[in-house]
PDB file of N, CA and C in Angstrom:
ATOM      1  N   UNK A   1     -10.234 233.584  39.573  1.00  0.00           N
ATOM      2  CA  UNK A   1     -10.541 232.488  40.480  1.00  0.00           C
ATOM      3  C   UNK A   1     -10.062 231.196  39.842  1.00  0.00           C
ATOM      4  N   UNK A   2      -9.298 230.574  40.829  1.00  0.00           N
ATOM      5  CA  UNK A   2      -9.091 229.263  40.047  1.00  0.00           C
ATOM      6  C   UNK A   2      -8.045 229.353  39.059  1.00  0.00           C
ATOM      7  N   UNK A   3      -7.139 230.359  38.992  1.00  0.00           N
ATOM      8  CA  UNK A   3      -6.261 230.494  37.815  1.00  0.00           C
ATOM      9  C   UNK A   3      -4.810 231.104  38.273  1.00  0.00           C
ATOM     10  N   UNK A   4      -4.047 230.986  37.007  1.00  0.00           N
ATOM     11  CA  UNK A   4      -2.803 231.049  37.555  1.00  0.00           C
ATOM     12  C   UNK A   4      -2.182 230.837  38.406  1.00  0.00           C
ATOM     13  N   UNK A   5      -1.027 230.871  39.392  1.00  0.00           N
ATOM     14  CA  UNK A   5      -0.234 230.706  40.043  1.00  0.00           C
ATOM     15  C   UNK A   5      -0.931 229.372  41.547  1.00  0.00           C
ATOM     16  N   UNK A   6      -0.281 228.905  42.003  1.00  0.00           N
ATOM     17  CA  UNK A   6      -1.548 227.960  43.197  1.00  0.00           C
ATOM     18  C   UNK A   6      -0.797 227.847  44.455  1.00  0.00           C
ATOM     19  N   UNK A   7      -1.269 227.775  45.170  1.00  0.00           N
ATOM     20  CA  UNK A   7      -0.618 227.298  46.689  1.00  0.00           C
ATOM     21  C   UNK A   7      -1.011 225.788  47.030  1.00  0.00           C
ATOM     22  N   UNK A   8      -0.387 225.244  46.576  1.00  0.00           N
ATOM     23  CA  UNK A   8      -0.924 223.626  46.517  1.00  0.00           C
ATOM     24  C   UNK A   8      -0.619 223.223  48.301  1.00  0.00           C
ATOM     25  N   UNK A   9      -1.893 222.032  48.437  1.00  0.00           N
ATOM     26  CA  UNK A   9      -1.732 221.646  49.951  1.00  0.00           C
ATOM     27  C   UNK A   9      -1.170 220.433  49.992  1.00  0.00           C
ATOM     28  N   UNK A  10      -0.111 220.141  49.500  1.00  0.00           N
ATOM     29  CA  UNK A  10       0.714 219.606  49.532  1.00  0.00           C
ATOM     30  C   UNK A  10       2.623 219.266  49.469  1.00  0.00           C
ATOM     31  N   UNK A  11       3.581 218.972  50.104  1.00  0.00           N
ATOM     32  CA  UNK A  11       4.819 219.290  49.853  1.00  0.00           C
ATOM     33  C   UNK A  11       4.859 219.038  48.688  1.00  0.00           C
ATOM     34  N   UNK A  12       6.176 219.850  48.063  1.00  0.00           N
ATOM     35  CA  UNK A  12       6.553 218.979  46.645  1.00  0.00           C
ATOM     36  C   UNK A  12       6.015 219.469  45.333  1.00  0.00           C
ATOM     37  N   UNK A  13       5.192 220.665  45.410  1.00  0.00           N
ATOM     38  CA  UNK A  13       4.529 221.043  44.749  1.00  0.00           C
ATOM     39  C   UNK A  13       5.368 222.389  43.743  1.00  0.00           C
ATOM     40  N   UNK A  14       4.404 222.755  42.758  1.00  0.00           N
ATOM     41  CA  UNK A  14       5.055 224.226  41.869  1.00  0.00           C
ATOM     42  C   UNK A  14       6.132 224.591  43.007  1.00  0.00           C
ATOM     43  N   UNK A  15       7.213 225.351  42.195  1.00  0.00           N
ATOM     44  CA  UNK A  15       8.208 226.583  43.017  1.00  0.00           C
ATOM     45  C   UNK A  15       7.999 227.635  42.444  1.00  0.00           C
ATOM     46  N   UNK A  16       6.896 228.177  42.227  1.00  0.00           N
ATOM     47  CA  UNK A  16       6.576 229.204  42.005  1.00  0.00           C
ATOM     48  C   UNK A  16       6.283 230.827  43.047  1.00  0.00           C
ATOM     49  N   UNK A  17       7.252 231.550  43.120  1.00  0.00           N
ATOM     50  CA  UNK A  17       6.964 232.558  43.976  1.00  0.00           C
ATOM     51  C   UNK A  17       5.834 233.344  44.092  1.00  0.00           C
ATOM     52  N   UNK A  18       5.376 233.685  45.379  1.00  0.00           N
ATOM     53  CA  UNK A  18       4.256 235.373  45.529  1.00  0.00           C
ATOM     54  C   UNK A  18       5.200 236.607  44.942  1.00  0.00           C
ATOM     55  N   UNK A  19       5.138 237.339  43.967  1.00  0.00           N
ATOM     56  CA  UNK A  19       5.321 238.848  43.912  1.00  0.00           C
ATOM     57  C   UNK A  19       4.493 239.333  44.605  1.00  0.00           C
ATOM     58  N   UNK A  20       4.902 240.720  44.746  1.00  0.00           N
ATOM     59  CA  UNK A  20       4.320 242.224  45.226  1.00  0.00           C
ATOM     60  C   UNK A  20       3.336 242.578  44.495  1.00  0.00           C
ATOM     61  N   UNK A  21       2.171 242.750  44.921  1.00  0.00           N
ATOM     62  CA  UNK A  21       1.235 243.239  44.370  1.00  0.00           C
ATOM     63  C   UNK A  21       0.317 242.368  43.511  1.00  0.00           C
ATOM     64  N   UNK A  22       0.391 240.791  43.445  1.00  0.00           N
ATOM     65  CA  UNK A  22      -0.031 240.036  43.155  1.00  0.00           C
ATOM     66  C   UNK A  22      -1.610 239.383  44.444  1.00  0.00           C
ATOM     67  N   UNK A  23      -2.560 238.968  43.911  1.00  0.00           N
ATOM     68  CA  UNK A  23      -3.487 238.647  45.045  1.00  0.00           C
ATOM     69  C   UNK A  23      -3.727 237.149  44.807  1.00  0.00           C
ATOM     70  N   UNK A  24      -4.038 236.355  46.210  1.00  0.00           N
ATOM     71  CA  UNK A  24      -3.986 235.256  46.018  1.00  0.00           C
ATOM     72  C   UNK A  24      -5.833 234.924  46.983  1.00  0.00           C
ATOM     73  N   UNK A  25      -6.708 234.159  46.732  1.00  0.00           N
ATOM     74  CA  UNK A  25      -7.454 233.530  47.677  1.00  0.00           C
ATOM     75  C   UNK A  25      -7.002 231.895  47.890  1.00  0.00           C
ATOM     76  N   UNK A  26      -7.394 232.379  49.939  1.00  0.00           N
ATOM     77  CA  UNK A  26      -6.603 230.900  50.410  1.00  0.00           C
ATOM     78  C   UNK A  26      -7.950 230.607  50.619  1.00  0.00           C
ATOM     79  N   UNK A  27      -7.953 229.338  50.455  1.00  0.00           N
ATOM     80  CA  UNK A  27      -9.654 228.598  50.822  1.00  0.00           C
ATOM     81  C   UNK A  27      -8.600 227.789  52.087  1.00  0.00           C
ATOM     82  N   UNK A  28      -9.140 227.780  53.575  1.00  0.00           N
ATOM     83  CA  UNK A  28      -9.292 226.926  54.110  1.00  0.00           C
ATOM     84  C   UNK A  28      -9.373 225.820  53.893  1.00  0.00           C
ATOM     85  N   UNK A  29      -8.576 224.632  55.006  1.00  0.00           N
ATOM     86  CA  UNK A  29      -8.904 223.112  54.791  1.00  0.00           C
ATOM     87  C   UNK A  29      -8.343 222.458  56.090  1.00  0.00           C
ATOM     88  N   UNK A  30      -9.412 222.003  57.015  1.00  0.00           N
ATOM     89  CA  UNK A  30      -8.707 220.830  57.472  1.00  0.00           C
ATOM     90  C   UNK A  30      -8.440 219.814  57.411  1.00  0.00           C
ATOM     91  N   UNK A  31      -7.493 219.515  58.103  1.00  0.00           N
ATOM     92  CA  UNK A  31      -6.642 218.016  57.538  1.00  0.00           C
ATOM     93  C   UNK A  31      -5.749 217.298  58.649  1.00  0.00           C
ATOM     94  N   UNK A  32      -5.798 216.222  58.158  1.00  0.00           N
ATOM     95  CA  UNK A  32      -4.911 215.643  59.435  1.00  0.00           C
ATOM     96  C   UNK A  32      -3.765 215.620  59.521  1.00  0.00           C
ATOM     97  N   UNK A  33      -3.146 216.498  58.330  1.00  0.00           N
ATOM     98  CA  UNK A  33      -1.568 216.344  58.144  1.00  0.00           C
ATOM     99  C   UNK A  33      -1.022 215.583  57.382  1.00  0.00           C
ATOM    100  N   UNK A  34      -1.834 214.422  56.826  1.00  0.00           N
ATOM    101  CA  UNK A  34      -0.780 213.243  56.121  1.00  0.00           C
ATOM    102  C   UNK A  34      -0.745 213.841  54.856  1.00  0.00           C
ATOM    103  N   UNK A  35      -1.420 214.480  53.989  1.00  0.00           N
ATOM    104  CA  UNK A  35      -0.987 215.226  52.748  1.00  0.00           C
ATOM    105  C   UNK A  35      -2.017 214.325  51.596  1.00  0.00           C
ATOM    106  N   UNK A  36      -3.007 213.745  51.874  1.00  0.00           N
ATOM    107  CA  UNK A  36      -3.676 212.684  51.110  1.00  0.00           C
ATOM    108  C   UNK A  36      -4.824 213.654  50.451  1.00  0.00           C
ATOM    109  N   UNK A  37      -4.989 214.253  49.752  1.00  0.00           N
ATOM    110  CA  UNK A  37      -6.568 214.103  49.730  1.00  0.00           C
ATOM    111  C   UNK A  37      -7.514 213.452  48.674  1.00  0.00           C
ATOM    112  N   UNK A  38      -8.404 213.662  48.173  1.00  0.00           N
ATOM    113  CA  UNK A  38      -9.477 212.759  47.182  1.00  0.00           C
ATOM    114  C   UNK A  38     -10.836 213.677  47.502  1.00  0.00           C
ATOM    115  N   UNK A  39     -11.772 213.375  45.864  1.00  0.00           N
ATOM    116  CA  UNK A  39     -12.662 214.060  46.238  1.00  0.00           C
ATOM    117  C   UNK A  39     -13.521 212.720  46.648  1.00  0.00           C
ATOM    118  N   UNK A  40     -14.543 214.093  47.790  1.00  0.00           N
ATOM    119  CA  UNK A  40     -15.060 212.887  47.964  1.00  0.00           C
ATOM    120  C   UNK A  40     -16.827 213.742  48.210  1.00  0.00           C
ATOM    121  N   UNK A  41     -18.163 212.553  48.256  1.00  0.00           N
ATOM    122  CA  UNK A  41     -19.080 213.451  48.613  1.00  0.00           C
ATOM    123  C   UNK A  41     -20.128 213.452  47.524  1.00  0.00           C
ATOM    124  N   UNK A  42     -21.037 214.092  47.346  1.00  0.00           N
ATOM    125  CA  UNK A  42     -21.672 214.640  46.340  1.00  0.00           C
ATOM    126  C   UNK A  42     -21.187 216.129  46.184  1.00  0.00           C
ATOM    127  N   UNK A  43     -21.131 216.608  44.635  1.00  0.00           N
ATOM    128  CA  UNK A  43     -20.183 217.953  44.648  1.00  0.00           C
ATOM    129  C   UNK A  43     -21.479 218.811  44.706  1.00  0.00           C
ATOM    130  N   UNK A  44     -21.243 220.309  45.129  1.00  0.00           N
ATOM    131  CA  UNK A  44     -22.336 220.818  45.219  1.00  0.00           C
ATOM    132  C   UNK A  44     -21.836 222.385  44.717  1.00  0.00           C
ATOM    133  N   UNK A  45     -20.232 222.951  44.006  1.00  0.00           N
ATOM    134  CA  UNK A  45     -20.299 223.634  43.954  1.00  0.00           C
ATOM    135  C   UNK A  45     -19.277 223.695  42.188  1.00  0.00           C
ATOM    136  N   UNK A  46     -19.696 224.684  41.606  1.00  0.00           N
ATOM    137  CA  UNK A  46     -19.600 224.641  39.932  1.00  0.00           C
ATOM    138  C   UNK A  46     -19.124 226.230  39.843  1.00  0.00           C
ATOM    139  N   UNK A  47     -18.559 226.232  38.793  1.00  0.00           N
ATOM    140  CA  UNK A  47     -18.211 227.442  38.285  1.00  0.00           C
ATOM    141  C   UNK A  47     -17.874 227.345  36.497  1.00  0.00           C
ATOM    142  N   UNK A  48     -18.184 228.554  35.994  1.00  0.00           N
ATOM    143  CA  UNK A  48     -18.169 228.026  34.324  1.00  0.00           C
ATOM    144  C   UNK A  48     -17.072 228.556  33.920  1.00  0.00           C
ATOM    145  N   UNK A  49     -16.643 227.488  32.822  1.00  0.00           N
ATOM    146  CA  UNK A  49     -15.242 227.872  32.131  1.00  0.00           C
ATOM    147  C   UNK A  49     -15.104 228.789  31.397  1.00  0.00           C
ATOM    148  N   UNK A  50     -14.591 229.546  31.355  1.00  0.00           N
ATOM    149  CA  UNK A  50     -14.907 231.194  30.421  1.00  0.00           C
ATOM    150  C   UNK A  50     -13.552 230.963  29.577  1.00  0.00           C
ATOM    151  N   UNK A  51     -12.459 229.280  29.710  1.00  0.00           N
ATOM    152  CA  UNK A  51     -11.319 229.550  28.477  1.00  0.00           C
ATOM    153  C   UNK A  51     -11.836 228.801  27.010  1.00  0.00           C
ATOM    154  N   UNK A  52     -13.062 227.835  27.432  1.00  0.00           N
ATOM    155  CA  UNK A  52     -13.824 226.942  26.357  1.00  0.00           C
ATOM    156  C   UNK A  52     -14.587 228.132  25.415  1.00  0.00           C
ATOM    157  N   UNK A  53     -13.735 227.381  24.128  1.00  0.00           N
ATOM    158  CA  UNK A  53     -14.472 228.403  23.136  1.00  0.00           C
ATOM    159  C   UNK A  53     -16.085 227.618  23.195  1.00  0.00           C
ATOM    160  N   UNK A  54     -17.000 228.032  21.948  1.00  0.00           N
ATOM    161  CA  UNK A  54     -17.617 228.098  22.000  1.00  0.00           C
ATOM    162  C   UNK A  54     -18.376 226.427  21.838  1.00  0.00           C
ATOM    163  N   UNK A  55     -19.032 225.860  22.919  1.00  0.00           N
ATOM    164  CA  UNK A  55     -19.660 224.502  22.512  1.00  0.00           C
ATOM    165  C   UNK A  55     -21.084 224.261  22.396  1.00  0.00           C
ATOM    166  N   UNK A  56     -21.886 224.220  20.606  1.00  0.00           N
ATOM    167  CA  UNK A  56     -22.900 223.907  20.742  1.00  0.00           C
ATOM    168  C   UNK A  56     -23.977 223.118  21.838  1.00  0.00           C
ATOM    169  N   UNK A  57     -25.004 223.880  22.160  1.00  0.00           N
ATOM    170  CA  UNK A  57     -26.009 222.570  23.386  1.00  0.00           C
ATOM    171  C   UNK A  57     -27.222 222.370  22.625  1.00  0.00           C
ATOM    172  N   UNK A  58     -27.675 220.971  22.537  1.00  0.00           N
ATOM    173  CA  UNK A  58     -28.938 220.681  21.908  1.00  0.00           C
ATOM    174  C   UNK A  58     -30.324 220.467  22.929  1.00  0.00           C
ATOM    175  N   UNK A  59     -29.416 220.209  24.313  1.00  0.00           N
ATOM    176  CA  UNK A  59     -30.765 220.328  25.334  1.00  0.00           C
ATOM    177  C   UNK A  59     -31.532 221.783  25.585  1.00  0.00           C
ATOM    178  N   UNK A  60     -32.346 222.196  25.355  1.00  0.00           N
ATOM    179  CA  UNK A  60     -32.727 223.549  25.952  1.00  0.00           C
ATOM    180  C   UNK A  60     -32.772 223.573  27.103  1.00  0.00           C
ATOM    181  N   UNK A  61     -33.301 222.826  28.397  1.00  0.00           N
ATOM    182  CA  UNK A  61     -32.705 222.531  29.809  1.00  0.00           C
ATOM    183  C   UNK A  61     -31.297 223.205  29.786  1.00  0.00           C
ATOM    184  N   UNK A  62     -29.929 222.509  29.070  1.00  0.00           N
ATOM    185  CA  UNK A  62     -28.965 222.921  29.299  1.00  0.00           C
ATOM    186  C   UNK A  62     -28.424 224.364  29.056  1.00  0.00           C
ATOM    187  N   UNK A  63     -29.189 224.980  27.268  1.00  0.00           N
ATOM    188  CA  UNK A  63     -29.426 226.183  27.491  1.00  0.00           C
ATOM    189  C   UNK A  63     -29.993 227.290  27.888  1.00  0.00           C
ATOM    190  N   UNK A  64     -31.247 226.845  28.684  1.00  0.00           N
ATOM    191  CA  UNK A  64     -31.815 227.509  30.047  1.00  0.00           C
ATOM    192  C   UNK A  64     -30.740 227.859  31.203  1.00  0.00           C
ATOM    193  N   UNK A  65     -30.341 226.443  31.149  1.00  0.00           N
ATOM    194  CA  UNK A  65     -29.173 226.631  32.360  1.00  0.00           C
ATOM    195  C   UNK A  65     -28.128 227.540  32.805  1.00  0.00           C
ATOM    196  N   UNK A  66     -27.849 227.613  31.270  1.00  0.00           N
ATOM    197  CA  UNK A  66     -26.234 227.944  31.158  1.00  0.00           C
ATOM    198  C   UNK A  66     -26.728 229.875  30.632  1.00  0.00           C
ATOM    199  N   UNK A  67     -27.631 230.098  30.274  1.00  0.00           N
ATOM    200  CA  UNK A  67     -28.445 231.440  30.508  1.00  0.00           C
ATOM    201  C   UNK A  67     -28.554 231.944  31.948  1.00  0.00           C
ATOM    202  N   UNK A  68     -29.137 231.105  33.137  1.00  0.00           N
ATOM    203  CA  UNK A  68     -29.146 231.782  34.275  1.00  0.00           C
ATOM    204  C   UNK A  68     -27.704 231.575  34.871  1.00  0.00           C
ATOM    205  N   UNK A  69     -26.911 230.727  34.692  1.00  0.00           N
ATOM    206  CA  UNK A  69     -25.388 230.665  34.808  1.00  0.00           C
ATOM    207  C   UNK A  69     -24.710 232.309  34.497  1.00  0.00           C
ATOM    208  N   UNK A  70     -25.035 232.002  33.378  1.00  0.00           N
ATOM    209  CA  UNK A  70     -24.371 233.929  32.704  1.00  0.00           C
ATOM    210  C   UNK A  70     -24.996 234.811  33.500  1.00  0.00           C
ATOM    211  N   UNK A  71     -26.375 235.329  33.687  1.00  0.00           N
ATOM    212  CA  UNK A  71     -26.631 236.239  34.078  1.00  0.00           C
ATOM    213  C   UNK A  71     -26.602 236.940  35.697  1.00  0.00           C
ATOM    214  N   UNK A  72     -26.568 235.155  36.411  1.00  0.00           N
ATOM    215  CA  UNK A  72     -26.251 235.574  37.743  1.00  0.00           C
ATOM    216  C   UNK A  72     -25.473 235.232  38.417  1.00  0.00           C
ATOM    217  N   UNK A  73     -24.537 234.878  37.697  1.00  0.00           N
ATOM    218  CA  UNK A  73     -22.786 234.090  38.741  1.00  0.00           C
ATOM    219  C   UNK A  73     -21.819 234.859  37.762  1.00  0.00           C
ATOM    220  N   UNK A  74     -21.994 235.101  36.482  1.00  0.00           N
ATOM    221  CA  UNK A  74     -20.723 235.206  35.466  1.00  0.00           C
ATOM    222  C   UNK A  74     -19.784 234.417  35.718  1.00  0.00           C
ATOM    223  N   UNK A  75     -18.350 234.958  36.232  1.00  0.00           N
ATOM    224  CA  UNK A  75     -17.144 234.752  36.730  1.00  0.00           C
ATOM    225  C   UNK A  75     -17.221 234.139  37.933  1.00  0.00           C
ATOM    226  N   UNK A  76     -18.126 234.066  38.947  1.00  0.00           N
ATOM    227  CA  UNK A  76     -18.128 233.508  40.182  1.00  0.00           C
ATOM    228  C   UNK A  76     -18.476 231.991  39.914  1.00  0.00           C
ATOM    229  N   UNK A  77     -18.197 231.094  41.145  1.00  0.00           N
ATOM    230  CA  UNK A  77     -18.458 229.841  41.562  1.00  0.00           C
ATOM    231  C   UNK A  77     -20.238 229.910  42.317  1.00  0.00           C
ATOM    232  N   UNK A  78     -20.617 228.703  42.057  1.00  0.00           N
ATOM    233  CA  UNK A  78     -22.066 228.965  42.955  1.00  0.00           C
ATOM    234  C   UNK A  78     -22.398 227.515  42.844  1.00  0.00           C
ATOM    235  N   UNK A  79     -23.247 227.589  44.002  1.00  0.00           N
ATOM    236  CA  UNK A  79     -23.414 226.398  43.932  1.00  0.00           C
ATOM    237  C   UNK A  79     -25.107 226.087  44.377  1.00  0.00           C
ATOM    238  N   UNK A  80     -25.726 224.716  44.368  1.00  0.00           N
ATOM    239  CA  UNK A  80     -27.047 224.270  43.521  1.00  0.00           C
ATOM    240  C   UNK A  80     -27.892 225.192  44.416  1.00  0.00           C
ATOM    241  N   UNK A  81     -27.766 225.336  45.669  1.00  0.00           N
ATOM    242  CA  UNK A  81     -28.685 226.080  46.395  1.00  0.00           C
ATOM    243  C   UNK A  81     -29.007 227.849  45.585  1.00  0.00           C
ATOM    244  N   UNK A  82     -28.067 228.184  44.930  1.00  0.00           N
ATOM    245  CA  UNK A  82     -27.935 229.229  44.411  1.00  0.00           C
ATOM    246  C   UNK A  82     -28.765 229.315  42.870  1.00  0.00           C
ATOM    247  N   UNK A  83     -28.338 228.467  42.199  1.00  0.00           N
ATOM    248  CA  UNK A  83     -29.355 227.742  40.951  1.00  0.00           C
ATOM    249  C   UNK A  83     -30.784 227.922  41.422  1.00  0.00           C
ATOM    250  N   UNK A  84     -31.294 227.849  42.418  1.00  0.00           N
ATOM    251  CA  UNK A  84     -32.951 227.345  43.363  1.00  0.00           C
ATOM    252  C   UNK A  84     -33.072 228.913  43.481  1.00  0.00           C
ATOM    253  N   UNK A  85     -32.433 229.575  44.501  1.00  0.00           N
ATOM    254  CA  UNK A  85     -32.635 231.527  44.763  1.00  0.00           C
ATOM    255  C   UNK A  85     -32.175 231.936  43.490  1.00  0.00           C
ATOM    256  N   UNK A  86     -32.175 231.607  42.284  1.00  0.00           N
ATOM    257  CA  UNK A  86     -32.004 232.245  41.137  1.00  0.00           C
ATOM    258  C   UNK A  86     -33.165 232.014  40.183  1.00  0.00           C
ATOM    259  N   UNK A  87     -34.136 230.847  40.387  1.00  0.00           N
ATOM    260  CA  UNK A  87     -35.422 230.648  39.749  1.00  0.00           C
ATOM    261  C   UNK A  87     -34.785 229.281  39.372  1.00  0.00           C
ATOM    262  N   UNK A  88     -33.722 228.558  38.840  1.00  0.00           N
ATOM    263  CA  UNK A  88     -33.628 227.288  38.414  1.00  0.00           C
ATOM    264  C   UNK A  88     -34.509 226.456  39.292  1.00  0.00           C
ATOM    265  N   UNK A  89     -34.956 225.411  38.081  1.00  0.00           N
ATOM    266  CA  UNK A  89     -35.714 223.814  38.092  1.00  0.00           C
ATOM    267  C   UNK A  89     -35.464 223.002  37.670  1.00  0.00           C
ATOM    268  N   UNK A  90     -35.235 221.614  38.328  1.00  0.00           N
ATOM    269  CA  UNK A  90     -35.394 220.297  37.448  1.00  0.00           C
ATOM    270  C   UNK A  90     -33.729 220.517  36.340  1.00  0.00           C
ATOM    271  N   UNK A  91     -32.914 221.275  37.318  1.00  0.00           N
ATOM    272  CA  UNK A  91     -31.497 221.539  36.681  1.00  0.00           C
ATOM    273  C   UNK A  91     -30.750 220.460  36.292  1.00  0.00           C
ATOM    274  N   UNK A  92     -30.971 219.099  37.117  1.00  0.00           N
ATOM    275  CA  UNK A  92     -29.893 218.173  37.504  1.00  0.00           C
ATOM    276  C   UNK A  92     -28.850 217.664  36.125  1.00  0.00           C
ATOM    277  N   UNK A  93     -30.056 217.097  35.167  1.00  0.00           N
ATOM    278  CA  UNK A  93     -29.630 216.526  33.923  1.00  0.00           C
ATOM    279  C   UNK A  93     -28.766 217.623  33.392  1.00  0.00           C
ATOM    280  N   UNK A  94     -29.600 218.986  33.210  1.00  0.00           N
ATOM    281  CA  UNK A  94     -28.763 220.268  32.381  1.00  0.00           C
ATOM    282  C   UNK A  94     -27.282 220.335  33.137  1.00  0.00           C
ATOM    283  N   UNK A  95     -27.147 220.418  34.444  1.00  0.00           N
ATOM    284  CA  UNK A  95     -26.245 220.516  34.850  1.00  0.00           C
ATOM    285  C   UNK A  95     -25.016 219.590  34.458  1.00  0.00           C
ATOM    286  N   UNK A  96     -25.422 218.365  34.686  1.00  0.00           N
ATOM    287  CA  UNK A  96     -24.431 217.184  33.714  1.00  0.00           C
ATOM    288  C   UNK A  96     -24.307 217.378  32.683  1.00  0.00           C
ATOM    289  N   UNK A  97     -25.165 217.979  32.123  1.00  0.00           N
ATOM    290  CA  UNK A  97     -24.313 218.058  30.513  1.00  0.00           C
ATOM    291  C   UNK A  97     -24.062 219.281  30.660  1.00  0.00           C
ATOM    292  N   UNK A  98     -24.090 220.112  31.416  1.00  0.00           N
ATOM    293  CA  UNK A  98     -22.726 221.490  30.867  1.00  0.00           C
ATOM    294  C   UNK A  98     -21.445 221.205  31.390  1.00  0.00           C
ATOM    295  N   UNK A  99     -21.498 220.059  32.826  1.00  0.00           N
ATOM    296  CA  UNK A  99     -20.382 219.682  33.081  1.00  0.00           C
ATOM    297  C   UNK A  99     -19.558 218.504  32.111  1.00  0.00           C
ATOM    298  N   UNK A 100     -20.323 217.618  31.318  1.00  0.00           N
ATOM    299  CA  UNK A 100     -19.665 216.570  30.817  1.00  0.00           C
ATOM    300  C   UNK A 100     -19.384 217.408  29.283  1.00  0.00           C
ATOM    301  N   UNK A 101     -19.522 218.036  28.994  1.00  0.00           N
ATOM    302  CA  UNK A 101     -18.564 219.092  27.875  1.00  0.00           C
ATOM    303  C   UNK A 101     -17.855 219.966  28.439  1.00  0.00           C
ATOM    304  N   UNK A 102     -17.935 220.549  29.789  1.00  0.00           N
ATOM    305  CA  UNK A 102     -16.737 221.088  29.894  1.00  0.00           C
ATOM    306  C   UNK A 102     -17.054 222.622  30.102  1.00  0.00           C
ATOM    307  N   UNK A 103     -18.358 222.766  29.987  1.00  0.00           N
ATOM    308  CA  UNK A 103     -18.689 224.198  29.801  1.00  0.00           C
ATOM    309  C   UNK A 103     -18.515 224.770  31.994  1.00  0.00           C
ATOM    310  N   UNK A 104     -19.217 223.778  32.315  1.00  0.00           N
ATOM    311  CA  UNK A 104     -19.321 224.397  33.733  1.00  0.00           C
ATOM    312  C   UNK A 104     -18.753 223.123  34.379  1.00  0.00           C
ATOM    313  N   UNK A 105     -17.245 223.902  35.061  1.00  0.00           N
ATOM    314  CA  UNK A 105     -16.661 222.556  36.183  1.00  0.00           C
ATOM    315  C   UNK A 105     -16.837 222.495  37.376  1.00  0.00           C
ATOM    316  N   UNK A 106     -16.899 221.406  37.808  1.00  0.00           N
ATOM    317  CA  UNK A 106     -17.388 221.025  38.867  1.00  0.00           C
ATOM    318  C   UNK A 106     -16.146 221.099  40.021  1.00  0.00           C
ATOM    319  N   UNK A 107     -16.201 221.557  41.258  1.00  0.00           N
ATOM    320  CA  UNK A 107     -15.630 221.371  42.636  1.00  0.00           C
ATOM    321  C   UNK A 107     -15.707 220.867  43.269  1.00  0.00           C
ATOM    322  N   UNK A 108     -15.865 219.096  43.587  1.00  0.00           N
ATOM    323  CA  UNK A 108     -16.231 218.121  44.888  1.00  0.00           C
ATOM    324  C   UNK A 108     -15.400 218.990  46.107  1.00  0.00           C
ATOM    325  N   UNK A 109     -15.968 218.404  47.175  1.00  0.00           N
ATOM    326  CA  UNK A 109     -15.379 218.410  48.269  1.00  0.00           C
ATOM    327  C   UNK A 109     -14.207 217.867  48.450  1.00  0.00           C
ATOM    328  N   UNK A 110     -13.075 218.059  49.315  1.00  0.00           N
ATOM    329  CA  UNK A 110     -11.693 217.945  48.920  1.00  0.00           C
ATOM    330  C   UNK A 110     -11.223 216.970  50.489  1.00  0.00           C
ATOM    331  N   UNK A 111     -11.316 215.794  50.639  1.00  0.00           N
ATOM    332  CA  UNK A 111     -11.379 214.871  51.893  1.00  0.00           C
ATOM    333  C   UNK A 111      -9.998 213.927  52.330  1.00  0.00           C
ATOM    334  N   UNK A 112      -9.589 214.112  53.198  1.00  0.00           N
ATOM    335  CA  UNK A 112      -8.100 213.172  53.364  1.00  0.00           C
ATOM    336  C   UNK A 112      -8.476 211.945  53.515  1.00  0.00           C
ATOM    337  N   UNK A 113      -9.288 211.841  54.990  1.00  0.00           N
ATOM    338  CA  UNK A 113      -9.844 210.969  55.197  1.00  0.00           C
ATOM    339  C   UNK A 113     -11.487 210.349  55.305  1.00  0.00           C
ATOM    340  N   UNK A 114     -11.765 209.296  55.167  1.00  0.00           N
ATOM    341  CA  UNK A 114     -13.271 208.827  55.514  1.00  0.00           C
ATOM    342  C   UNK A 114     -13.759 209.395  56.845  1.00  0.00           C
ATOM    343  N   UNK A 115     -15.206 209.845  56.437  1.00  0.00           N
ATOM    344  CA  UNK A 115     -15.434 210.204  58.306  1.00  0.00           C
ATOM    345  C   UNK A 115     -16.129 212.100  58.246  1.00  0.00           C
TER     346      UNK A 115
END
């Protein structure tokens, strides 16, 4: 997820070919065509970096966090509503700091325009 090869939504982008037997996920997007986008929003969906070696955490919040992270998303994306049906609490802070090291990145919403 999130790796190698991309179908960017925009002209002008990689020339990188599809092979045979290669799999791709297309995420949907509408748009108005002009090719702009920006994030925009409050982000609501995270997934953890599995290429970051290993980065000490001194919050236990954050290593609470990043414990129910492992055990019930692994490799997948999820997002805060999912943290809540997984038993997480009072995540918000932990969550910023696994994102501001890098451990778990964040996905804003992806917006052309205001509105």
């Amino acid at each position: 997820i999130h790796a190698g090869k991309t179908v960017p939504i925009v002209k002008g982008g990689e020339s990188t070919r599809m092979e045979e037997d290669e799999f791709y996920a297309i995420e949907t997007f509408g748009s108005t065509g002009r090719g702009l986008v920006h994030d925009d929003m409050d982000c609501s969906h995270y997934m953890k970096n599995f290429e970051l070696p290993f980065v000490p955490l001194r919050l236990q919040s954050s290593k609470q966090l990043l414990g129910t992270i492992n055990k019930n998303f692994g490799t997948l994306a999820f997002c805060k509503r999912w943290l809540d049906r997984a038993g997480a609490s009072k995540y918000q802070m932990a969550l910023k700091d696994l994102c501001d090291k890098g451990i778990v990145e964040a996905y804003p919403p992806l917006c052309d325009i205001k509105g």
